[in-house]
N, C-alpha and C. Protein backbone atom coordinates (compact mmCIF):
# COMPACT_ATOMS: atom_id res chain seq x y z
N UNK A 1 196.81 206.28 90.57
CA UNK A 1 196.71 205.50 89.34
C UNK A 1 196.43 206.45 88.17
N UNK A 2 197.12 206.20 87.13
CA UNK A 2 196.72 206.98 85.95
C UNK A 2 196.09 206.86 85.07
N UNK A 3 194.71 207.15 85.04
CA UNK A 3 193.57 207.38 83.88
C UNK A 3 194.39 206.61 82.67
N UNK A 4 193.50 205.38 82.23
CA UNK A 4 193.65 204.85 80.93
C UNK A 4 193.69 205.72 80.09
N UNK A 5 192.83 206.54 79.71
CA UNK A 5 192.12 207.08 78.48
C UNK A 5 193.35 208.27 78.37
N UNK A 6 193.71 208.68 79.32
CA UNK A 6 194.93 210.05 79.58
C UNK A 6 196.35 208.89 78.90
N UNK A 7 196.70 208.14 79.26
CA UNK A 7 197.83 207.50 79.18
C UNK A 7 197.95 206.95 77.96
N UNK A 8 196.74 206.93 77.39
CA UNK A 8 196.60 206.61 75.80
C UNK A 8 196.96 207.49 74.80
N UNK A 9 195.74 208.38 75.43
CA UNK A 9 196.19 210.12 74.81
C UNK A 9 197.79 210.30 75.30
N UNK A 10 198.39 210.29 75.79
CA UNK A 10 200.07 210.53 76.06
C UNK A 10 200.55 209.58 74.88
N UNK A 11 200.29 208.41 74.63
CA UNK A 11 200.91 207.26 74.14
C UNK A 11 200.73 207.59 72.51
N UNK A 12 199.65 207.90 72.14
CA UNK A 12 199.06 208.52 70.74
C UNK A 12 200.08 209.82 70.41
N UNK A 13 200.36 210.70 71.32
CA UNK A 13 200.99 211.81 70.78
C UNK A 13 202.30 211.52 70.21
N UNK A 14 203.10 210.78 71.54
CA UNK A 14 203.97 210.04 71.36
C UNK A 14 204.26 209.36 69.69
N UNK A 15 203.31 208.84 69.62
CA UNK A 15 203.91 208.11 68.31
C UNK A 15 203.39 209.01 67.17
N UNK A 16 202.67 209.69 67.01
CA UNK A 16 202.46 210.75 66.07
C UNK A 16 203.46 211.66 65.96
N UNK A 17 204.15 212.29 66.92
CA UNK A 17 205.65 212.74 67.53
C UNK A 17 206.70 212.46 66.53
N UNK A 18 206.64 211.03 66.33
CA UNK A 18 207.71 210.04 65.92
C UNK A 18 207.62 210.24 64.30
N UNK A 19 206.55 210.11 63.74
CA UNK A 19 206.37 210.61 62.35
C UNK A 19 206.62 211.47 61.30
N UNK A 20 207.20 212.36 62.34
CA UNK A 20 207.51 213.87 61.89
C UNK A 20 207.86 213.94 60.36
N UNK A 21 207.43 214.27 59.28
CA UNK A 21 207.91 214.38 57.99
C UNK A 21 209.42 215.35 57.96
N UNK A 22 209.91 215.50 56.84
CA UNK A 22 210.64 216.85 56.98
C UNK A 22 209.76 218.31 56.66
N UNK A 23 210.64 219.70 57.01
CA UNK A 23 209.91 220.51 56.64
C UNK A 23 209.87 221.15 55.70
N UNK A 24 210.76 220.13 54.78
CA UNK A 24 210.55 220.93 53.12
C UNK A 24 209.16 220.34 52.54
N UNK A 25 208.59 219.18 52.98
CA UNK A 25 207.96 218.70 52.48
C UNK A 25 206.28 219.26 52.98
N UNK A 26 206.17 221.16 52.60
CA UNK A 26 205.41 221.62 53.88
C UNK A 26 203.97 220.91 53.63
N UNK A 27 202.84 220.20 52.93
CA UNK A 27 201.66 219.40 52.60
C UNK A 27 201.71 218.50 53.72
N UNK A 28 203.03 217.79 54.27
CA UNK A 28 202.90 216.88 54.59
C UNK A 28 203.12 216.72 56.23
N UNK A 29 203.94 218.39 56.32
CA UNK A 29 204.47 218.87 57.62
C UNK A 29 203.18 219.68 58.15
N UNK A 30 202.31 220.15 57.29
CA UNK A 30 201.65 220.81 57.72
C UNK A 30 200.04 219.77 58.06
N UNK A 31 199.99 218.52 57.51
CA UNK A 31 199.00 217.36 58.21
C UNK A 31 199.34 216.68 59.50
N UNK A 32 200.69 216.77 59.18
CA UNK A 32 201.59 216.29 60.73
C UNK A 32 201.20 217.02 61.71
N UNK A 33 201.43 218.46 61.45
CA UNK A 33 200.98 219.37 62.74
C UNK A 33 199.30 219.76 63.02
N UNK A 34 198.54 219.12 62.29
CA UNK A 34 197.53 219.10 62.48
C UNK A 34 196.87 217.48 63.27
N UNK A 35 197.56 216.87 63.17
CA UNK A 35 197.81 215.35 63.61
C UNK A 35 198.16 215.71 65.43
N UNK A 36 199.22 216.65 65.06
CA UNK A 36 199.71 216.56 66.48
C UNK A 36 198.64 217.26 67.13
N UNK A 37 197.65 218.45 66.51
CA UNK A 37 197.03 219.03 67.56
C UNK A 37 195.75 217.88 68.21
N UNK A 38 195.13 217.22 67.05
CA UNK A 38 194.00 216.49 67.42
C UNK A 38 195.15 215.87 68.45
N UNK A 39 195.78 215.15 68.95
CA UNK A 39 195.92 214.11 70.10
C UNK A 39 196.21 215.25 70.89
N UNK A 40 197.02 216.15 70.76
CA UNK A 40 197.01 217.34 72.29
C UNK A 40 195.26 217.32 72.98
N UNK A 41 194.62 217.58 71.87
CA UNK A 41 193.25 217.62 71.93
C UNK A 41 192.84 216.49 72.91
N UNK A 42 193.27 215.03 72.44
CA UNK A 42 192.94 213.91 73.04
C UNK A 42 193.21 214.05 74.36
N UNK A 43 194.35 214.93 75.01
CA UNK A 43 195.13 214.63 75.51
C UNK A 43 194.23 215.30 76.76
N UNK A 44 193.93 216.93 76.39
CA UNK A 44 193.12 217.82 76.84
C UNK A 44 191.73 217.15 77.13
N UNK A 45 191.23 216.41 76.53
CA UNK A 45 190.13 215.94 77.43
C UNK A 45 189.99 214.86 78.11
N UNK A 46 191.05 214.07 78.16
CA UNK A 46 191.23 213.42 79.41
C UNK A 46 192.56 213.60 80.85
N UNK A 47 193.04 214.94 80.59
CA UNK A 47 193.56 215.16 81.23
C UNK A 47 193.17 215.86 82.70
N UNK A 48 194.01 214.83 84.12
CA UNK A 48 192.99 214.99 84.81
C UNK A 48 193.23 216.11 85.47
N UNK A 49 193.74 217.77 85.22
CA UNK A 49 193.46 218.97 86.23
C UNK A 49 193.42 220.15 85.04
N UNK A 50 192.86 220.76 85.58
CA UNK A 50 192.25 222.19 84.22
C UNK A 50 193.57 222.74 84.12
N UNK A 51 194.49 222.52 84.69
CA UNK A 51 196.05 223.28 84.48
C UNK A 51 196.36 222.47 83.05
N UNK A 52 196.20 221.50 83.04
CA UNK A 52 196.95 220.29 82.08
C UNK A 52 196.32 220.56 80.90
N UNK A 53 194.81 220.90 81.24
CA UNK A 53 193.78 220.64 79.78
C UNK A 53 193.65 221.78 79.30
N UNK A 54 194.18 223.04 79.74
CA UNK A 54 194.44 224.53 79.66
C UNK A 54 195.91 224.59 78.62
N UNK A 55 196.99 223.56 79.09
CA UNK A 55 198.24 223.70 78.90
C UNK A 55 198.41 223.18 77.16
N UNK A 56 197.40 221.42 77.28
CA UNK A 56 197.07 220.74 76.26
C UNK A 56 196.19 221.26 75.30
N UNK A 57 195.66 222.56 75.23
CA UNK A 57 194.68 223.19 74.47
C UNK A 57 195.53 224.25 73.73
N UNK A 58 196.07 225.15 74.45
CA UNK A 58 196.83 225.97 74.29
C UNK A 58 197.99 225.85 72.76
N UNK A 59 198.95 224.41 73.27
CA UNK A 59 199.55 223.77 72.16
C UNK A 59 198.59 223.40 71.07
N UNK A 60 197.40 223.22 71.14
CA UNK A 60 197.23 222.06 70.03
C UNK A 60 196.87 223.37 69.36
N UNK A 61 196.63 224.67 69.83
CA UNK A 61 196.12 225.73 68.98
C UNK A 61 197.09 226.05 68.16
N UNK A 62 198.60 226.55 68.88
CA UNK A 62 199.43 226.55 68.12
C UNK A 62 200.02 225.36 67.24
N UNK A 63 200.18 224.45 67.32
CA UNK A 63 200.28 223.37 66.31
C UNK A 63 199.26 223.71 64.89
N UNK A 64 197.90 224.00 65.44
CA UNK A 64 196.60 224.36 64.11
C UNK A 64 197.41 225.43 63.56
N UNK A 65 198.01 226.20 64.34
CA UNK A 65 198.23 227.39 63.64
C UNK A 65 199.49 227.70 62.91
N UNK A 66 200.41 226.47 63.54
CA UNK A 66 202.03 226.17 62.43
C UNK A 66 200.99 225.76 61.55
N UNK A 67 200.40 224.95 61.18
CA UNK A 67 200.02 223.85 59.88
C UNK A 67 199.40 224.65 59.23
N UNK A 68 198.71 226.00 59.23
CA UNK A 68 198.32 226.97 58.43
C UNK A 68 199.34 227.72 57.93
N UNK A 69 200.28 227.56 58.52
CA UNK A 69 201.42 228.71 58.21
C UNK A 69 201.85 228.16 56.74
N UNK A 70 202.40 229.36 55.62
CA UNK A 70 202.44 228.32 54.66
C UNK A 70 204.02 228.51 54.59
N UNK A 71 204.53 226.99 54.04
CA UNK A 71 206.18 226.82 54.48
C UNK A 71 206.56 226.99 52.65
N UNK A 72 208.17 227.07 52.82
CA UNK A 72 208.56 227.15 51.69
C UNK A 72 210.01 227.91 52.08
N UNK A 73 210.95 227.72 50.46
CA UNK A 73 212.17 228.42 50.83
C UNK A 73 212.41 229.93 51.43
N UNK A 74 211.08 230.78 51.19
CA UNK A 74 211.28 232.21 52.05
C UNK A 74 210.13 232.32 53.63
N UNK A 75 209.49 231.15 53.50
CA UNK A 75 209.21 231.10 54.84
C UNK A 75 209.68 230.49 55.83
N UNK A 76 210.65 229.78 55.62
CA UNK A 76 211.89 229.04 56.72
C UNK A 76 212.66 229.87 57.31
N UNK A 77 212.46 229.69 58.53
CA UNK A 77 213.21 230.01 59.76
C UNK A 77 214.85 229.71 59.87
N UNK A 78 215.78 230.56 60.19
CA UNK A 78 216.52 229.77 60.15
C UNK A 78 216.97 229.18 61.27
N UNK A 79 218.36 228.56 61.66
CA UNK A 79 218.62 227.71 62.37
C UNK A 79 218.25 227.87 63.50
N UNK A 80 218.43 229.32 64.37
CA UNK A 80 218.75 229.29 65.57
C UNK A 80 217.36 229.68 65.94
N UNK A 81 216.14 230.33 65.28
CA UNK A 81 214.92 230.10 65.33
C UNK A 81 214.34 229.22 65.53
N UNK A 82 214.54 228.09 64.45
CA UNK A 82 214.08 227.01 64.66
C UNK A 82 214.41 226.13 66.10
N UNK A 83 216.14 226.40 66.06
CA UNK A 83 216.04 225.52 67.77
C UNK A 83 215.34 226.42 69.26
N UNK A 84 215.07 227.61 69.11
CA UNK A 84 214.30 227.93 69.80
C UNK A 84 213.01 227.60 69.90
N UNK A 85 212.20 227.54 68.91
CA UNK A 85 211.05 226.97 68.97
C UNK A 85 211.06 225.60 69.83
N UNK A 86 211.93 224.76 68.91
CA UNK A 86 211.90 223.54 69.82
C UNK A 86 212.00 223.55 71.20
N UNK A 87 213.26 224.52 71.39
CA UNK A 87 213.29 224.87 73.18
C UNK A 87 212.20 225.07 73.30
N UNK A 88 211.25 225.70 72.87
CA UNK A 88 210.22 226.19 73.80
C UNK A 88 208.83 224.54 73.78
N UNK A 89 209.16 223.79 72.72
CA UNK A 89 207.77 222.57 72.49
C UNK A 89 208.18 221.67 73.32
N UNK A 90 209.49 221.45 73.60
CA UNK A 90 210.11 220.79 74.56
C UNK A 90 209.59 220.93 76.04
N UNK A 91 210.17 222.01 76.34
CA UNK A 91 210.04 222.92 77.80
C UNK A 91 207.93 222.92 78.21
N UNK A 92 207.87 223.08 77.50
CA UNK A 92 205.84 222.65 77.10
C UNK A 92 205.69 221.54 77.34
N UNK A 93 206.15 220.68 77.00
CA UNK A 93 206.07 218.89 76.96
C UNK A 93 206.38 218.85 78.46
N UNK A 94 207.53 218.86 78.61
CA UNK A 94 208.00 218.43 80.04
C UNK A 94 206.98 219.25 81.34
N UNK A 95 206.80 220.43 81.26
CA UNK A 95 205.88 220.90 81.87
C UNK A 95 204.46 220.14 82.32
N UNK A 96 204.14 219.89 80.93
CA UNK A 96 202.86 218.92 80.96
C UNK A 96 202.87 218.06 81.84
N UNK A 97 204.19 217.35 81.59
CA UNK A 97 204.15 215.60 81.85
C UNK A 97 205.11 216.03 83.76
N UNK A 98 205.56 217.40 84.26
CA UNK A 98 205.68 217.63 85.49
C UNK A 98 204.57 217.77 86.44
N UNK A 99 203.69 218.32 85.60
CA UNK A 99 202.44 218.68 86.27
C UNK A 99 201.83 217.55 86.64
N UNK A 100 201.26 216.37 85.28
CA UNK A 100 200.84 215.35 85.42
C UNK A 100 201.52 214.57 87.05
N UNK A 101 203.06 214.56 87.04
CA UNK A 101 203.02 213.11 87.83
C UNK A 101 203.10 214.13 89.41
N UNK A 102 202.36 215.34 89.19
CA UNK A 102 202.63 216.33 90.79
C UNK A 102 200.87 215.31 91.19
N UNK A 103 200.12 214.67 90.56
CA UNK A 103 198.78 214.69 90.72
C UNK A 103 198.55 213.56 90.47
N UNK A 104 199.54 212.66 90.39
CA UNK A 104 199.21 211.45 90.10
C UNK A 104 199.57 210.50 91.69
């Protein structure tokens, strides 16, 4: 059975996820990614094996640490950067949520 409080924290990221501003708009991209770390956070302390809450800590640091980054037309990444990153927040996500159902 899967921990309420974990499945919430999943459900919270989820829709914070969904919000995403654009990233010209960096004030607003950069509360977003601070948004996203508190629920990783959430996520990390009810997550139930130190692999998960290790994995969920890890991200939410880097998330703190995009939202410090300061954005603008010479700090944009370009394309194929940017879809790497994603490869990699992606590949993180799914990891998470592999681990989760190895223990569920």
């Amino acid at each position: 059975m899967i921990d309420p409080a974990f499945k919430r924290a999943l459900r919270h990221l989820r829709a914070v996820k969904s919000e995403r501003p654009s990233e010209a708009d960096s004030i607003k991209f950069s509360q977003w990614r601070e948004r996203i770390a508190e629920a990783l956070e959430a996520i990390a302390s009810a997550a139930p094996t130190e692999k998960l809450q290790r994995q969920a800590r890890l991200e939410a640091e880097a998330a703190r640490a995009q939202a410090r980054r300061p954005r603008g037309p010479k700090q944009r990444c370009d394309s194929a950067t940017k879809k790497e990153r994603e490869k990699v927040m992606v590949a993180s996500r799914a990891h998470i949520l592999s681990d989760f159902r190895e223990h569920v």
